[in-house]
C-alpha atoms as a PDB file:
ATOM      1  CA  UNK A   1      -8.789  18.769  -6.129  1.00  0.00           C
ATOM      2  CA  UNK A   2      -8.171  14.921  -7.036  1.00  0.00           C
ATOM      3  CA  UNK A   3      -5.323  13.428  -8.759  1.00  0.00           C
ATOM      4  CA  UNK A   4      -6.267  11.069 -11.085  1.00  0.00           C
ATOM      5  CA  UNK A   5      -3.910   8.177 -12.988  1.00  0.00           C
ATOM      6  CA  UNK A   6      -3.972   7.921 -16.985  1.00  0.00           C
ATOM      7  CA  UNK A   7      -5.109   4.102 -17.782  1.00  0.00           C
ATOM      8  CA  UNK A   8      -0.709   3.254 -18.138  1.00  0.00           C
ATOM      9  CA  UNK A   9      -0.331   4.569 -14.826  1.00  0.00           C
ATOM     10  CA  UNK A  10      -3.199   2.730 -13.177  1.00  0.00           C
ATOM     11  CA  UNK A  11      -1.681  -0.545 -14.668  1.00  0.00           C
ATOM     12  CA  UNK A  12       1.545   0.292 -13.559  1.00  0.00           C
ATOM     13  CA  UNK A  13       0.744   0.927 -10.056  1.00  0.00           C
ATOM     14  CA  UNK A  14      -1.720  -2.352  -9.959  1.00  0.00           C
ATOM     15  CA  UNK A  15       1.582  -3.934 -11.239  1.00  0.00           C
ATOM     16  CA  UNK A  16       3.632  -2.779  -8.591  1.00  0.00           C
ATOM     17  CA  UNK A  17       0.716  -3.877  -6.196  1.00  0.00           C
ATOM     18  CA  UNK A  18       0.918  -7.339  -7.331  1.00  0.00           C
ATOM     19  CA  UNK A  19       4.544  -7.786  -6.719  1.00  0.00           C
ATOM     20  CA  UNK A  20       4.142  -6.325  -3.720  1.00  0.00           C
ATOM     21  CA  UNK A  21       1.261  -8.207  -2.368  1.00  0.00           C
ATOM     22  CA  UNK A  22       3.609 -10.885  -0.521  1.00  0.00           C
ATOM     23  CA  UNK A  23       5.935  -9.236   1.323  1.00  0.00           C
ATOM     24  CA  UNK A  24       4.057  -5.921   2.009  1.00  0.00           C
ATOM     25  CA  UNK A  25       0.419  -6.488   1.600  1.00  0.00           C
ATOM     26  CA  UNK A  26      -0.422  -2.957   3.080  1.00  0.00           C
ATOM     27  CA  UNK A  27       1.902  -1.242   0.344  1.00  0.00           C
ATOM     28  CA  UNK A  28       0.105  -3.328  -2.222  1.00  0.00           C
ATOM     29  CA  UNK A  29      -3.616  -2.391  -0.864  1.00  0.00           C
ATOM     30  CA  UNK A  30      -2.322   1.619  -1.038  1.00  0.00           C
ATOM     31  CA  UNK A  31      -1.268   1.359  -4.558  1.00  0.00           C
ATOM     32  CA  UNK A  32      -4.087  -0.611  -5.676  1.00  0.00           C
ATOM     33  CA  UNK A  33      -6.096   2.335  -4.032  1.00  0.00           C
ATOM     34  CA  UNK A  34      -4.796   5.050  -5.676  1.00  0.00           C
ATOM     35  CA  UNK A  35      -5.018   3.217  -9.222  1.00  0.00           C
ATOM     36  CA  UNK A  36      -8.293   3.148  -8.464  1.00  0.00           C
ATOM     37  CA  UNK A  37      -9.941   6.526  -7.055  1.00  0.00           C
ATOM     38  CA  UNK A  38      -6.601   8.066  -7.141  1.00  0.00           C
ATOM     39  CA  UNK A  39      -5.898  10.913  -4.369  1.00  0.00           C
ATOM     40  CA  UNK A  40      -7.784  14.102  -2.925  1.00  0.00           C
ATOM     41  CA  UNK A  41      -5.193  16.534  -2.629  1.00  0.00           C
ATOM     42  CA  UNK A  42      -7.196  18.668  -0.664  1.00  0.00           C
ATOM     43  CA  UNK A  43      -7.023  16.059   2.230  1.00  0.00           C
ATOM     44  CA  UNK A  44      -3.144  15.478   2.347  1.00  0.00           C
ATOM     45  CA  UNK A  45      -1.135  15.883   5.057  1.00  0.00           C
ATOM     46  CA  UNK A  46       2.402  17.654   4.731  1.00  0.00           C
ATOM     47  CA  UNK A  47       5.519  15.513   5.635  1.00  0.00           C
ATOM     48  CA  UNK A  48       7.015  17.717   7.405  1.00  0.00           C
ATOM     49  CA  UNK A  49       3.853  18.564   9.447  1.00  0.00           C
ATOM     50  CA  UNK A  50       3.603  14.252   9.840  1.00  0.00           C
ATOM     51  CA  UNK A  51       7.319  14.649  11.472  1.00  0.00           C
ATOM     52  CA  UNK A  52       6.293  17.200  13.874  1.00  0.00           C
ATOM     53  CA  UNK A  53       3.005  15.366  14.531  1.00  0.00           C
ATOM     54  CA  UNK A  54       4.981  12.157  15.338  1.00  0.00           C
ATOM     55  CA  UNK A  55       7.652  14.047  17.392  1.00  0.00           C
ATOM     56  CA  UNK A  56      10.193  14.130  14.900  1.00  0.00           C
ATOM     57  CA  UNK A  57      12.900  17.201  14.264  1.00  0.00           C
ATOM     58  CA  UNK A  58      12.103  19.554  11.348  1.00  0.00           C
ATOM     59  CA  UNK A  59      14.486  17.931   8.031  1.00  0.00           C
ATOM     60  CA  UNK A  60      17.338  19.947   7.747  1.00  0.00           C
ATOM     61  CA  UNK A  61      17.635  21.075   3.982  1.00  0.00           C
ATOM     62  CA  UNK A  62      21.036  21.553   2.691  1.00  0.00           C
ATOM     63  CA  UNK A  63      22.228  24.618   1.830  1.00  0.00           C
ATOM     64  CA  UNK A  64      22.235  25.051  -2.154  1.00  0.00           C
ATOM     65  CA  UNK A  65      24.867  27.691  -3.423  1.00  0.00           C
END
């Protein structure tokens, strides 16, 4: 399954690119990447599955009464 942007959201996110481009160039190049070809959401990775990968604790959730 792939996540596409509507034609506002792409310009939004090329936008966002742009202003980003200076002081985080590899923020800029992933948002400029998924205005374009958007994302595979069959191919994401989970973040708690990237904390465990990296060594991190599980997030502790809150509990909500």
């Amino acid at each position: 399954m792939r996540m596409v942007f509507d034609p506002p959201e792409q310009d939004a996110l090329r936008a966002d690119a742009r202003n980003t481009a200076l002081t985080d160039p590899t923020v800029a190049y992933v948002l400029e990447r998924l205005a374009s070809e958007g994302i595979d959401l069959e191919t994401c990775t989970d973040w708690e599955d990237l904390r465990l990968e990296i060594g991190l604790p599980p997030r502790q959730t809150p509990d909500v009464a």
